[in-house]
PDB file of N, CA and C in Angstrom:
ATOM      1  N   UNK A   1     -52.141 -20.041 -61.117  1.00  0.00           N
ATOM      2  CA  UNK A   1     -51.366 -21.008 -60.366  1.00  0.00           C
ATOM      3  C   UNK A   1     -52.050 -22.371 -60.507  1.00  0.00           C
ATOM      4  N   UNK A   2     -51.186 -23.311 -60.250  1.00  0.00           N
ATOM      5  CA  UNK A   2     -51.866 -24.694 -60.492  1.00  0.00           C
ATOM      6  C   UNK A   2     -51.716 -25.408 -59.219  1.00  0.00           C
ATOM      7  N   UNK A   3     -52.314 -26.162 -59.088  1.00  0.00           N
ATOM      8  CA  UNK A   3     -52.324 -26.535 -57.369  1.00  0.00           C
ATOM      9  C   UNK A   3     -52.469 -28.231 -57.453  1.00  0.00           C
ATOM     10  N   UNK A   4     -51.845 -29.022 -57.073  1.00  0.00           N
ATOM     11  CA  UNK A   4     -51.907 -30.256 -56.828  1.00  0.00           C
ATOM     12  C   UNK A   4     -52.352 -31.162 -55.359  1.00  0.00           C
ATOM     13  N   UNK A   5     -53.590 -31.474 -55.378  1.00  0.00           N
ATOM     14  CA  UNK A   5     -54.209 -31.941 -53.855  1.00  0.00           C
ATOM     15  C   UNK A   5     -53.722 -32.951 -53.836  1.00  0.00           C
ATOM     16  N   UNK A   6     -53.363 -33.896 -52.813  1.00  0.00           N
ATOM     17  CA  UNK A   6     -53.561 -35.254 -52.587  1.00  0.00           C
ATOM     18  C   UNK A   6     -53.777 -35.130 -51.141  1.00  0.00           C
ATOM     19  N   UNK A   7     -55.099 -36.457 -51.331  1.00  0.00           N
ATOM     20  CA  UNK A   7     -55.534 -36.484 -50.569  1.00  0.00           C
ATOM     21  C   UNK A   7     -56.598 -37.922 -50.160  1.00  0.00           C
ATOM     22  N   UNK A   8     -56.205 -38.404 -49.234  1.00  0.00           N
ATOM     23  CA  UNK A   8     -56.830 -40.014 -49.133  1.00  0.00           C
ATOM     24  C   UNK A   8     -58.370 -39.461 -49.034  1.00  0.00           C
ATOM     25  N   UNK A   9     -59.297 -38.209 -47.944  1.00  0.00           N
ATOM     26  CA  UNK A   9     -59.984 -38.244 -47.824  1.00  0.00           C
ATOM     27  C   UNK A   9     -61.022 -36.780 -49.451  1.00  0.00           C
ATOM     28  N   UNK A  10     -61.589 -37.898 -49.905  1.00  0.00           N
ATOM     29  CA  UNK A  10     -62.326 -37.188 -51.011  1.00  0.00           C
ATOM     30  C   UNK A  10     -63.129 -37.992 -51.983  1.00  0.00           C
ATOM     31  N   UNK A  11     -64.195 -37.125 -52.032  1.00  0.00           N
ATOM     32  CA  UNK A  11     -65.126 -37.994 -52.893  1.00  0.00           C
ATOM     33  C   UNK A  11     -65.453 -39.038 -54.054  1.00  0.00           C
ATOM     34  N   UNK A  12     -65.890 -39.793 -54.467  1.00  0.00           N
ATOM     35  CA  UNK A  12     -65.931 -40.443 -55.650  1.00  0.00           C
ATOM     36  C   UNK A  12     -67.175 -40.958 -55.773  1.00  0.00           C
ATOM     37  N   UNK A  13     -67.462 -41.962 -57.167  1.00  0.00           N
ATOM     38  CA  UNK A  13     -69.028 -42.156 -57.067  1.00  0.00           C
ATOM     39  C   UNK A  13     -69.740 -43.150 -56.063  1.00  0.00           C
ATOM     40  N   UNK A  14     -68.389 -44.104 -55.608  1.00  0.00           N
ATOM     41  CA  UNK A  14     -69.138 -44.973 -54.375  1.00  0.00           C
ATOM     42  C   UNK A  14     -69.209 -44.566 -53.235  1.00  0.00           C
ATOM     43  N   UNK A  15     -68.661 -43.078 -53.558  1.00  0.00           N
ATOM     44  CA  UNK A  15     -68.386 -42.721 -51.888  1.00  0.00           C
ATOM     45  C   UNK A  15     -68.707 -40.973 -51.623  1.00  0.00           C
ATOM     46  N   UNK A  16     -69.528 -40.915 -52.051  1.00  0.00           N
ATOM     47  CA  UNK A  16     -70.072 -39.487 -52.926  1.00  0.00           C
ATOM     48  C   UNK A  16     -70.255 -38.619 -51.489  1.00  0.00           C
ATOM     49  N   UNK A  17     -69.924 -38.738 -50.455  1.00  0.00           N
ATOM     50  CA  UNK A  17     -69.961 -38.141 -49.351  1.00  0.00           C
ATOM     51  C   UNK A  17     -68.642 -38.015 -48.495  1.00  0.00           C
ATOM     52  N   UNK A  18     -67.829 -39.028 -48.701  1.00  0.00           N
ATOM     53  CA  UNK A  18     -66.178 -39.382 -48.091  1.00  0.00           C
ATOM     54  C   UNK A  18     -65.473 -38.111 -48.124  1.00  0.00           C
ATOM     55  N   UNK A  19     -65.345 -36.904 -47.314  1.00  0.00           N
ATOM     56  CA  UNK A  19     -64.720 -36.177 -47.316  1.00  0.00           C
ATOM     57  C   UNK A  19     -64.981 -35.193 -48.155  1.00  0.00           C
ATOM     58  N   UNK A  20     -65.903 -34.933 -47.706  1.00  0.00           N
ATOM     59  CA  UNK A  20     -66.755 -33.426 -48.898  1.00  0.00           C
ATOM     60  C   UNK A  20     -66.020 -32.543 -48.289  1.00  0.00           C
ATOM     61  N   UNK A  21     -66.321 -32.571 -47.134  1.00  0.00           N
ATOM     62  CA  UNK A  21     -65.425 -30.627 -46.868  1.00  0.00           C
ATOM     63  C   UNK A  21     -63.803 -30.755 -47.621  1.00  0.00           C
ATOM     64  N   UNK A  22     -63.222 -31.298 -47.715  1.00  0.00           N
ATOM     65  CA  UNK A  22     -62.308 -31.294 -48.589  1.00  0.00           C
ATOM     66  C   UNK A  22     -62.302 -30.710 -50.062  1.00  0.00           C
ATOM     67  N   UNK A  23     -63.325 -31.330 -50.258  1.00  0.00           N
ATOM     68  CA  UNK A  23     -63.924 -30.973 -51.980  1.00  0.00           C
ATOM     69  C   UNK A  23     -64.109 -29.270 -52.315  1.00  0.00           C
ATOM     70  N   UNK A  24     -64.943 -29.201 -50.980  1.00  0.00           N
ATOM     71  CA  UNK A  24     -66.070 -28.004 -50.583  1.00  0.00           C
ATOM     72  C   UNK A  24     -64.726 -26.779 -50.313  1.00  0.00           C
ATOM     73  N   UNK A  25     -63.925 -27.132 -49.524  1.00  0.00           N
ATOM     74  CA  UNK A  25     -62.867 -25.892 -49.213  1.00  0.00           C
ATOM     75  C   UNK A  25     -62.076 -25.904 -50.712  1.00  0.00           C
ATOM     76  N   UNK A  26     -62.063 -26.890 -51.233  1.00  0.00           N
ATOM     77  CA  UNK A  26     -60.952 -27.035 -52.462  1.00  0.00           C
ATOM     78  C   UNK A  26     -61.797 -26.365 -54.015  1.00  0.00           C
ATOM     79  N   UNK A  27     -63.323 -26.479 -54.106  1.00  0.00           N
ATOM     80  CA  UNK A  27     -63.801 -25.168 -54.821  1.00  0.00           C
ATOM     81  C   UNK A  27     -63.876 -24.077 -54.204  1.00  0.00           C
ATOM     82  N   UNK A  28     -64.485 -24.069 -53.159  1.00  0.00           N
ATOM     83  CA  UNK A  28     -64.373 -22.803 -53.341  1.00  0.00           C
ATOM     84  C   UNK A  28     -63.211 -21.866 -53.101  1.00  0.00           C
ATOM     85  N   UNK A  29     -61.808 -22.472 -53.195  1.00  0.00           N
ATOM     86  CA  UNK A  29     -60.330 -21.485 -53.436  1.00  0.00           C
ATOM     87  C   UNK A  29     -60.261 -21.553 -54.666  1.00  0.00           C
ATOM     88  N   UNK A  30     -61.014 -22.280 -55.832  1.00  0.00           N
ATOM     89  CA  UNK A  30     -60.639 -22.275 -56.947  1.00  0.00           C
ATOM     90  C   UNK A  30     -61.686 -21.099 -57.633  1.00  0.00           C
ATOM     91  N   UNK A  31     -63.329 -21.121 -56.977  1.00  0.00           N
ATOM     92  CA  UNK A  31     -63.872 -20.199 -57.564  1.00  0.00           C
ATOM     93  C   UNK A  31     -63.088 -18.464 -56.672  1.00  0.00           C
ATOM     94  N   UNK A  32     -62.548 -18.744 -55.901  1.00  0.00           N
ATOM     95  CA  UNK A  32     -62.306 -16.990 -55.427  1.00  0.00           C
ATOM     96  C   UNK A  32     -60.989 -16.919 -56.216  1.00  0.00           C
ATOM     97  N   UNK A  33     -60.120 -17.517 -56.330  1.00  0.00           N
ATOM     98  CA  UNK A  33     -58.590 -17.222 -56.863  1.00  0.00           C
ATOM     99  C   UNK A  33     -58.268 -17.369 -58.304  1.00  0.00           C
ATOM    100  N   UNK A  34     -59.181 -18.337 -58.693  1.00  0.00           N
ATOM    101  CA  UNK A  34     -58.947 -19.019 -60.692  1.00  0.00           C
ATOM    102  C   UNK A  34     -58.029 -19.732 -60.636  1.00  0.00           C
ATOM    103  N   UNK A  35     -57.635 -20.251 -59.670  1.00  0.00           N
ATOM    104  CA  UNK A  35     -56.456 -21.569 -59.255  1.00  0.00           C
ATOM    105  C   UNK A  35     -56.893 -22.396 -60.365  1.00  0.00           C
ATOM    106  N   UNK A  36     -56.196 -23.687 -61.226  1.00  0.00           N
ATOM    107  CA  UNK A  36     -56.165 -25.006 -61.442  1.00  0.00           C
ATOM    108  C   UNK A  36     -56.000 -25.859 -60.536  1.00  0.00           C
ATOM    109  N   UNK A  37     -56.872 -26.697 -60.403  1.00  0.00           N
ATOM    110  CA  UNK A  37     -56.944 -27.721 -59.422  1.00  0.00           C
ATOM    111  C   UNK A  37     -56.760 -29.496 -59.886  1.00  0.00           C
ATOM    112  N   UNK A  38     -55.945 -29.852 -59.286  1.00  0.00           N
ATOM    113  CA  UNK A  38     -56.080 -31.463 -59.814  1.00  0.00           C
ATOM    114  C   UNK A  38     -55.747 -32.667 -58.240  1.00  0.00           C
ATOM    115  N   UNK A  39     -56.286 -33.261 -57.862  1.00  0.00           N
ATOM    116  CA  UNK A  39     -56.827 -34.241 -57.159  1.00  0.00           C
ATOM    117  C   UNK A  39     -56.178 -35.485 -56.848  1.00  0.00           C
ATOM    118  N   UNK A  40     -55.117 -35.791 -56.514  1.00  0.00           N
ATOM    119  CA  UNK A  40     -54.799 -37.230 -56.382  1.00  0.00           C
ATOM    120  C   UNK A  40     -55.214 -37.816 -55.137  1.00  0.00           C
ATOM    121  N   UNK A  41     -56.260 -38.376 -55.261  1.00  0.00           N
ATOM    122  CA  UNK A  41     -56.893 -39.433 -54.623  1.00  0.00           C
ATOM    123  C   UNK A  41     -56.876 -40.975 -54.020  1.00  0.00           C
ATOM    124  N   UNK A  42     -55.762 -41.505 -53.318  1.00  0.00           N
ATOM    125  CA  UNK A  42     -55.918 -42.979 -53.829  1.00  0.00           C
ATOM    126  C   UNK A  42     -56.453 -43.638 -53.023  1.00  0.00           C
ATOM    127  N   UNK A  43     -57.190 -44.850 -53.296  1.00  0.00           N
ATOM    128  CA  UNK A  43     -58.280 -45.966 -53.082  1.00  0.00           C
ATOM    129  C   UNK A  43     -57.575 -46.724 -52.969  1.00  0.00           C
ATOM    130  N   UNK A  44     -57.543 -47.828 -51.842  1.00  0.00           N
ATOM    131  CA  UNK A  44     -57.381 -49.483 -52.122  1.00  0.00           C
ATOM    132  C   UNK A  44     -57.376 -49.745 -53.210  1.00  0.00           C
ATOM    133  N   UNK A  45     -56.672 -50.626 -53.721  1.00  0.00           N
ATOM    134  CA  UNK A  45     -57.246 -51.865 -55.024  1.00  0.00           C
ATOM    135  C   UNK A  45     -57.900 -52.944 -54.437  1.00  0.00           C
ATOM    136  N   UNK A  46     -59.131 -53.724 -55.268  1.00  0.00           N
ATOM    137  CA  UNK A  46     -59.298 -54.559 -54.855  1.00  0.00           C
ATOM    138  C   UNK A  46     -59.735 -54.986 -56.011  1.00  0.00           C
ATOM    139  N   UNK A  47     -59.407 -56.204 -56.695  1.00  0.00           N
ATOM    140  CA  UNK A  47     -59.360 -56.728 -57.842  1.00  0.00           C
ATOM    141  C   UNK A  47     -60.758 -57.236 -58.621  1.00  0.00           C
ATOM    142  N   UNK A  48     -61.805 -57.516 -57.486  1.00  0.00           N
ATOM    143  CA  UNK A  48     -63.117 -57.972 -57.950  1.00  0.00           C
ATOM    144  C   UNK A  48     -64.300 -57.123 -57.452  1.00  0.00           C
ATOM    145  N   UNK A  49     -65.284 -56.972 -58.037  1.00  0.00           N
ATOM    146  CA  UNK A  49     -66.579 -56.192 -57.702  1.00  0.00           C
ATOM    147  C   UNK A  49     -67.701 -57.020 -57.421  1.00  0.00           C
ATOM    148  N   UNK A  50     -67.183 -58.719 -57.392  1.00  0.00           N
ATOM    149  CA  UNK A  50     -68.204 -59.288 -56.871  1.00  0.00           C
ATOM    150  C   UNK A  50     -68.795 -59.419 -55.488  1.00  0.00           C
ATOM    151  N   UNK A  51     -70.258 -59.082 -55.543  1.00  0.00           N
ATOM    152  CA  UNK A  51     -70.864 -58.556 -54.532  1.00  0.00           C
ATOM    153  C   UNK A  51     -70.705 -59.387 -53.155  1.00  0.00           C
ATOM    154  N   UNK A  52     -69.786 -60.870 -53.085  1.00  0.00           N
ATOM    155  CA  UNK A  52     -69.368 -61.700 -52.575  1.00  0.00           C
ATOM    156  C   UNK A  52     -68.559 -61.221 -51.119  1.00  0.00           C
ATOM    157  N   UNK A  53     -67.688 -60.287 -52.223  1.00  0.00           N
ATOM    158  CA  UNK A  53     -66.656 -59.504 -51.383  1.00  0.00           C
ATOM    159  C   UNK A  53     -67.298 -58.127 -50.271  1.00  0.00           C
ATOM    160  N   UNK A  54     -68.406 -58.105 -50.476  1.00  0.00           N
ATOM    161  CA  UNK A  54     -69.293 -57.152 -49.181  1.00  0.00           C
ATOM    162  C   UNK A  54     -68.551 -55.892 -49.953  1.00  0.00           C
ATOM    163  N   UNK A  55     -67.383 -54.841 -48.815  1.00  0.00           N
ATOM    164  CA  UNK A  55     -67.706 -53.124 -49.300  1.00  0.00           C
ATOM    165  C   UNK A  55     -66.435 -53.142 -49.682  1.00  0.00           C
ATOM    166  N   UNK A  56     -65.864 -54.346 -49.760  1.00  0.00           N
ATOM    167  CA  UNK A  56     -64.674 -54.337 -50.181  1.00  0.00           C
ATOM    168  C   UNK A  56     -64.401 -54.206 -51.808  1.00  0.00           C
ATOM    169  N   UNK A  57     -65.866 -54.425 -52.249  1.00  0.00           N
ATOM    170  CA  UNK A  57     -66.093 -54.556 -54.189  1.00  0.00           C
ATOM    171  C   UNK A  57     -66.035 -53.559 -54.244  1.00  0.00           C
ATOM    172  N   UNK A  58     -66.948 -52.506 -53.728  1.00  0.00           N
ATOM    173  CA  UNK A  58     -66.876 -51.078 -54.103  1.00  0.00           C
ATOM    174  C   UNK A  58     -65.609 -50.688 -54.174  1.00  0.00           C
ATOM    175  N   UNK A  59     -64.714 -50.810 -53.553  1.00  0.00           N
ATOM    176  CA  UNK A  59     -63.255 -49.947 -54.705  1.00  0.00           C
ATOM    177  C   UNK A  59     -62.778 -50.616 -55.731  1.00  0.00           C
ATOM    178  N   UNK A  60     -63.217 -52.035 -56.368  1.00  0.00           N
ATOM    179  CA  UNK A  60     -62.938 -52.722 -57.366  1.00  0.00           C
ATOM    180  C   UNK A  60     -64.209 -51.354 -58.735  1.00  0.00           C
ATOM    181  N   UNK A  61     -64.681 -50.805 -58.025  1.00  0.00           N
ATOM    182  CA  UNK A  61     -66.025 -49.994 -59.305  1.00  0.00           C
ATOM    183  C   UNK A  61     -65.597 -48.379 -59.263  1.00  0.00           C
ATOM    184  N   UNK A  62     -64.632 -48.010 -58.656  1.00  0.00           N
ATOM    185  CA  UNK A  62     -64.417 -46.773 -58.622  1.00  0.00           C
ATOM    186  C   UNK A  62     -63.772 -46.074 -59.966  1.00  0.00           C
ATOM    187  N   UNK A  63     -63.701 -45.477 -60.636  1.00  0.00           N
ATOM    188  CA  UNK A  63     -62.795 -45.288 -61.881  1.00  0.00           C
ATOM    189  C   UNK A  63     -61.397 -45.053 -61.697  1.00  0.00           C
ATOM    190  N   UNK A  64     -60.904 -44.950 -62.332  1.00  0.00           N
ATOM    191  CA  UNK A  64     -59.409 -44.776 -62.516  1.00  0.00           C
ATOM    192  C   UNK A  64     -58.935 -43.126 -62.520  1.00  0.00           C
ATOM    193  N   UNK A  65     -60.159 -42.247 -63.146  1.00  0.00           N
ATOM    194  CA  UNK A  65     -60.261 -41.121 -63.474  1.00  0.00           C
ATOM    195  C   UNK A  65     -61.437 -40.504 -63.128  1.00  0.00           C
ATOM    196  N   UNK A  66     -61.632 -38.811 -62.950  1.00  0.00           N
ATOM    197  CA  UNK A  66     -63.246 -38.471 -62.393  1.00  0.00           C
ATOM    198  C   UNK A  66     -62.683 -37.363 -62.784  1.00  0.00           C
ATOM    199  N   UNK A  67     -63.892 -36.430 -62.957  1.00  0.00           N
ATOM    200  CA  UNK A  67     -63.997 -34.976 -63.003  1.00  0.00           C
ATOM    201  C   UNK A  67     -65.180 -34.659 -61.644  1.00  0.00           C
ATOM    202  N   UNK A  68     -65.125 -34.351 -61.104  1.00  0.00           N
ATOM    203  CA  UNK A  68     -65.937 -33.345 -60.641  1.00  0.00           C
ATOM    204  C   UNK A  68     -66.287 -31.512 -60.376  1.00  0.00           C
ATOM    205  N   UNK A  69     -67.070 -31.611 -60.870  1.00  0.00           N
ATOM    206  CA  UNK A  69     -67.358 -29.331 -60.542  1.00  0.00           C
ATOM    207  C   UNK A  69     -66.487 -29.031 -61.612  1.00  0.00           C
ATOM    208  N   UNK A  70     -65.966 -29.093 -62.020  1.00  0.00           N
ATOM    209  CA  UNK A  70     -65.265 -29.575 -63.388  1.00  0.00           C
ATOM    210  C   UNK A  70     -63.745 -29.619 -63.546  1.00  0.00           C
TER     211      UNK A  70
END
């Protein structure tokens, strides 16, 4: 089965803690079942990463794409 998350709260590299139990319940149904898992995540835009802009840059550095756990 293939399974499609979305979900505002979940990890990324600026935010590598934002909603782990999410992550955390979402492997481990994939290691007990052999589910496919895929993640839609969405972030603010914010157009610049200059450090000007305080924590508001950090979602200007987030990727577009991620793998995690694989």
């Amino acid at each position: 089965m293939k399974l499609l998350v979305f979900s505002t709260l979940f990890p990324n590299p600026q935010q590598p803690h934002h909603g782990i139990f999410v992550e955390n319940r979402l492997r481990h149904l994939r290691e007990d079942s052999g589910y496919e898992a895929h993640v839609l995540a969405p972030v603010p835009w914010f157009p610049s990463a200059s450090p000007h802009f305080g924590t508001y840059a950090d979602y200007a550095k987030i990727p577009r794409h991620d793998e995690r756990h694989g």
